[in-house]
Protein backbone atom coordinates (compact mmCIF):
# COMPACT_ATOMS: atom_id res chain seq x y z
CA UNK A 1 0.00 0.00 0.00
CA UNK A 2 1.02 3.65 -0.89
CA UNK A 3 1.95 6.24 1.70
CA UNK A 4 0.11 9.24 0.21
CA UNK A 5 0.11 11.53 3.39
CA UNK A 6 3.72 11.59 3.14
CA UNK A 7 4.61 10.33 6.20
CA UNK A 8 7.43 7.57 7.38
CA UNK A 9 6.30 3.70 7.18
CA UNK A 10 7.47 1.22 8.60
CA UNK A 11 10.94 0.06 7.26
CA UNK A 12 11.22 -3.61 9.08
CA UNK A 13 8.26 -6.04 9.87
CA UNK A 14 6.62 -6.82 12.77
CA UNK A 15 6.52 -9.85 15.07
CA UNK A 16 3.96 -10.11 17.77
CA UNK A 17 5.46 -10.80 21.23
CA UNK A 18 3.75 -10.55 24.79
CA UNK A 19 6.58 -9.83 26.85
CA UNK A 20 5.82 -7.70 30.27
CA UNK A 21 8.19 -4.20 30.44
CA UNK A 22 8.69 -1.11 31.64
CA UNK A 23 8.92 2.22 30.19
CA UNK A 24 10.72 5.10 31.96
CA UNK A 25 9.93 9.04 30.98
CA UNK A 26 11.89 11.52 32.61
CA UNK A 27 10.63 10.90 36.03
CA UNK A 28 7.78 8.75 34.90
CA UNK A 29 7.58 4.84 35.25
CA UNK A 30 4.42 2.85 33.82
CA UNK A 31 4.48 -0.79 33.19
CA UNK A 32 3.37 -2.48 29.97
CA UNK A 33 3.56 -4.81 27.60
CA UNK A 34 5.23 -5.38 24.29
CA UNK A 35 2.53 -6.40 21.87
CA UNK A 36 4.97 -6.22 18.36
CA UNK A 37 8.46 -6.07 17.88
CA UNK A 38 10.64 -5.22 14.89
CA UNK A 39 14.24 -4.74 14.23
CA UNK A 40 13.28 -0.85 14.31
CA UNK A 41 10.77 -0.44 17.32
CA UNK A 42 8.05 -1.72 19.29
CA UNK A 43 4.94 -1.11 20.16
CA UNK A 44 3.65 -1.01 23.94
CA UNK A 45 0.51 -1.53 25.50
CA UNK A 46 0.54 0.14 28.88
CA UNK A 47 -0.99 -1.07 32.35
CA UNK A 48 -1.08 3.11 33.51
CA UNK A 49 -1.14 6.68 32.11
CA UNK A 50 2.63 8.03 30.85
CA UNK A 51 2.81 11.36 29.81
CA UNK A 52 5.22 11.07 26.41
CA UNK A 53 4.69 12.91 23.71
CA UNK A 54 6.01 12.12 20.28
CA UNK A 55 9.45 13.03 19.92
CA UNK A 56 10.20 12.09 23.82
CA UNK A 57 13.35 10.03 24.78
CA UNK A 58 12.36 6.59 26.67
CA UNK A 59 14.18 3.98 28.36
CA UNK A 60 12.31 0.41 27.90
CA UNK A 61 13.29 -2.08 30.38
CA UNK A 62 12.74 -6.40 29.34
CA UNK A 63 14.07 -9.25 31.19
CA UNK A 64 14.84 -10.75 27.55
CA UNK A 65 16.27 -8.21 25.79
CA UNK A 66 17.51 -5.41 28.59
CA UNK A 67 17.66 -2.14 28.51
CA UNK A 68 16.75 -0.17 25.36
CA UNK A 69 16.42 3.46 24.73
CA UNK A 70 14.21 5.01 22.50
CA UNK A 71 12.25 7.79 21.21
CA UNK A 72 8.18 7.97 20.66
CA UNK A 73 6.91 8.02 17.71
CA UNK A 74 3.04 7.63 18.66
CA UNK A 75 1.08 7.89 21.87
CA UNK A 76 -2.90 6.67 21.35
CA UNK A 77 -5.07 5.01 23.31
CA UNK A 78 -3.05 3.60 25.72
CA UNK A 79 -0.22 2.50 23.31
CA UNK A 80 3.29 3.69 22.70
CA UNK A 81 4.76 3.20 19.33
CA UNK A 82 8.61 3.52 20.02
CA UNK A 83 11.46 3.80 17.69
CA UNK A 84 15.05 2.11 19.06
CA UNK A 85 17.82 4.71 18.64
CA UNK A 86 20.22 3.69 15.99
CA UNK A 87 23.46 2.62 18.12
CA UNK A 88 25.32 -0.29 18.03
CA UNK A 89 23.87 -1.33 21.53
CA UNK A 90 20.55 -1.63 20.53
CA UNK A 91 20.90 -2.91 17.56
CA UNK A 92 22.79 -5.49 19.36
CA UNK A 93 20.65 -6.50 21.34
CA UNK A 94 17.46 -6.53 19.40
CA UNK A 95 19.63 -8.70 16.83
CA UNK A 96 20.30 -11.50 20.03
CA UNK A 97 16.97 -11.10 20.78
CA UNK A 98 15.61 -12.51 17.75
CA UNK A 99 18.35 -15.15 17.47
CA UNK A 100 17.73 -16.96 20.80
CA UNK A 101 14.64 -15.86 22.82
CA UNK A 102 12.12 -14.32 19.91
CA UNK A 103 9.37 -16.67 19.56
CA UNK A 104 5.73 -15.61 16.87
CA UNK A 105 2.72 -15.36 19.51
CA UNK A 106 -0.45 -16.57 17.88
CA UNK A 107 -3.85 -15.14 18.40
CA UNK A 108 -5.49 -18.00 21.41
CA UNK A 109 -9.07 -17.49 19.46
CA UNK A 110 -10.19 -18.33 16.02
CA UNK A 111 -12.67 -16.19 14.14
């Protein structure tokens, strides 16, 4: 599908994960969940309100992958759509993530 509103897609595909995190805003902390992960962001479903708007630098805390930073790129309903910031660290680590612990999650109900 075309982009005609001329805004940035998204350059790597998704993978659907449920994997429990936390997010940390300035001196904000909310706890969430990753629903999707790519080799370029996430998004995050969170448990309570966190005041980020897009463009704000967050710290994402996993037991499986570890600390990642990253910026917002959307903040609706509830959700955080996060961009990782492009340094060798996080790329590391997203790159080990999907080597040895990344495993598809599959919808439990049928339609």
């Amino acid at each position: 599908m075309s982009n005609n509103l001329g805004m940035d897609g998204r350059k790597a595909p998704r993978s659907r994960v449920r994997m429990d995190s936390k997010v940390r805003h300035l001196q904000q902390e909310a706890d969430g969940r990753v629903i999707n992960i790519s080799r370029t962001g996430l998004a995050l479903e969170l448990a309570s309100k966190l005041h980020a708007a897009a463009g704000s630098s967050v710290v994402i805390q996993n037991d499986d992958i570890g600390l990642l930073e990253g910026v917002v790129r959307w903040n609706y309903g509830g959700r955080l759509g996060i961009m990782f910031k492009p340094n060798s660290n996080s790329i590391a680590k997203v790159a080990a993530y999907f080597r040895n612990f990344h495993q598809e999650v599959r919808p439990v109900l049928s339609r």
